[in-house]
Protein backbone atom coordinates (compact mmCIF):
# COMPACT_ATOMS: atom_id res chain seq x y z
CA UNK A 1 22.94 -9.06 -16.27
CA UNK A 2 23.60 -6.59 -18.88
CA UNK A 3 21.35 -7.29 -22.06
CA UNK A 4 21.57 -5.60 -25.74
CA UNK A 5 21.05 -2.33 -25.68
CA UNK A 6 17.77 -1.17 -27.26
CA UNK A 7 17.04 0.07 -30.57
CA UNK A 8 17.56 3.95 -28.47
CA UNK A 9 21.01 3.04 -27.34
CA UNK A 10 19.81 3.16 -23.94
CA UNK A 11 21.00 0.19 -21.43
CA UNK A 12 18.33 -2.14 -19.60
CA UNK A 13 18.95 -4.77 -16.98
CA UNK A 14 17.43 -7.67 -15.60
CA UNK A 15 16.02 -7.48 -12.20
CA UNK A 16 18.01 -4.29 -11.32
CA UNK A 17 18.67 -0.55 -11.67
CA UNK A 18 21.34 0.28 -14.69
CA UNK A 19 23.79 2.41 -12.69
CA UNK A 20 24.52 4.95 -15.59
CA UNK A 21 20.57 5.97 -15.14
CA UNK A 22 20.12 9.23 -12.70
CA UNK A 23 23.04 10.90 -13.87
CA UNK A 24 22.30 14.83 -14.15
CA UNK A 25 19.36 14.36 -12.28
CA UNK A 26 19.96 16.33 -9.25
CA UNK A 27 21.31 19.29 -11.46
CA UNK A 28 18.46 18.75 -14.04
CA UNK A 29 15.81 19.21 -11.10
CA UNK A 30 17.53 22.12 -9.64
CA UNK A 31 17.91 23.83 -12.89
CA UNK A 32 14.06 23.49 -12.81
CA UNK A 33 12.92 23.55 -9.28
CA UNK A 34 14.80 26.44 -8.20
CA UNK A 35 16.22 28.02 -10.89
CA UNK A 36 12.62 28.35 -13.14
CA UNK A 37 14.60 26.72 -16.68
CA UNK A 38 11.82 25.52 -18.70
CA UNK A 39 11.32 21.42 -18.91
CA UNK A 40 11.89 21.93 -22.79
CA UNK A 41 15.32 23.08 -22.70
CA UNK A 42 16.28 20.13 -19.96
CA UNK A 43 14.81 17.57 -22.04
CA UNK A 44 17.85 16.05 -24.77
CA UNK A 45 18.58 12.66 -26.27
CA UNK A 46 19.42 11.31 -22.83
CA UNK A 47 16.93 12.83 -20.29
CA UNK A 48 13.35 12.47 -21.69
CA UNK A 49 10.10 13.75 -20.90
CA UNK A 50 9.11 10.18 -18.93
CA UNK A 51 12.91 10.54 -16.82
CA UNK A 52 12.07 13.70 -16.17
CA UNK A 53 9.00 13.04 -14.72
CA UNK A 54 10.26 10.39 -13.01
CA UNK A 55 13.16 12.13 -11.38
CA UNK A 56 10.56 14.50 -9.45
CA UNK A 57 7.75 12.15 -8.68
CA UNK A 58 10.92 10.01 -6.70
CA UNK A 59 11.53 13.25 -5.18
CA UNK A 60 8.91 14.54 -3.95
CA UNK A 61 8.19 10.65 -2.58
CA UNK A 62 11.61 10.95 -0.93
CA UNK A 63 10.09 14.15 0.64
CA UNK A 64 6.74 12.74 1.89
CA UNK A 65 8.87 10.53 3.48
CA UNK A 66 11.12 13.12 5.44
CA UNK A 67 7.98 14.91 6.28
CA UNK A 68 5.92 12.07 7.59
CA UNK A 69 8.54 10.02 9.41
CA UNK A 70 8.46 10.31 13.54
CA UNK A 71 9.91 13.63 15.25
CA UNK A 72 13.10 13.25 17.11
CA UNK A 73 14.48 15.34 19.54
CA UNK A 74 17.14 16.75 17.63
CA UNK A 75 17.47 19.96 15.94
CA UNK A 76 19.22 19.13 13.05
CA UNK A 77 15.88 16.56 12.15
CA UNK A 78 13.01 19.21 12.65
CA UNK A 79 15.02 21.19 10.64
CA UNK A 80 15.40 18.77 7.67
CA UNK A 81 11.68 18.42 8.25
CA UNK A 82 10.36 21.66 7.94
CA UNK A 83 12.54 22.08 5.03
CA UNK A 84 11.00 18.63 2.94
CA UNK A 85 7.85 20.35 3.95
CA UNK A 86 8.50 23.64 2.24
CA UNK A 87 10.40 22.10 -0.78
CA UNK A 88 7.42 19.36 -1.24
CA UNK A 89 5.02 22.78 -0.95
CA UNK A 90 7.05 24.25 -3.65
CA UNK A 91 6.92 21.02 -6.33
CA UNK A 92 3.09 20.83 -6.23
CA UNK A 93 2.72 17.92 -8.39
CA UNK A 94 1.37 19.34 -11.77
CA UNK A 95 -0.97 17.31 -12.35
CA UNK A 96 -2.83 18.24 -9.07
CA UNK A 97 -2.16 21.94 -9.46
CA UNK A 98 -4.23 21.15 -12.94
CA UNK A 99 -7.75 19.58 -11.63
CA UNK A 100 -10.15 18.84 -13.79
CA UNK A 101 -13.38 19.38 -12.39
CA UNK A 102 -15.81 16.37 -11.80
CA UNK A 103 -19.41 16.52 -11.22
CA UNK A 104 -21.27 13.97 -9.20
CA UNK A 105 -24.36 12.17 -9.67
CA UNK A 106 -26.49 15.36 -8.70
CA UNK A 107 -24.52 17.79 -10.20
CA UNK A 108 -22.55 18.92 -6.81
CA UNK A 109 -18.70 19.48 -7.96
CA UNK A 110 -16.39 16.68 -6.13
CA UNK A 111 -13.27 17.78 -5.36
């Protein structure tokens, strides 16, 4: 059930997904992914920062899932595999590619 839209214009639900939501986002990640357009010049009054974010952290999940689901014999499959493999590869989660580093109790460096 549809309620009032918030004070952003933006529609919320109970106990469901809004169906206008994810809208753009395959072109929007694309446009970043693979074609290198900065975040900033994605980001509007409809897709913001937290969508965004959200749009590739359901990706790559989608991806882990490709990658670690059981082989099959069939060609088509190992090739979808090895291709969520190399795309998850490519989308390093940025917050992993930026590690802070973390001492332990002795001063070796955890990782």
């Amino acid at each position: 059930m549809l309620r009032s839209p918030p004070a952003d214009g933006r529609p919320t639900v109970a106990g469901a997904i809004v169906k206008v939501h994810g809208a753009g986002a395959s072109e929007t990640l694309r446009a970043y992914l693979e074609l290198g357009i900065p975040r900033s010049k994605l980001l509007n009054e409809s897709l913001r920062t937290g969508d965004f974010e959200r749009a590739i952290i359901e990706w790559r999940s989608l991806l882990r899932h490709i990658v670690w689901a059981p082989d099959c014999d069939w060609l088509r499959w190992t090739e979808l595999k090895l291709a969520a493999s190399a795309a998850l590869d490519r989308t390093e989660s940025e917050r992993l590619s930026t590690q802070v580093n973390v001492t332990g109790p002795r001063g070796a460096l955890l990782k």
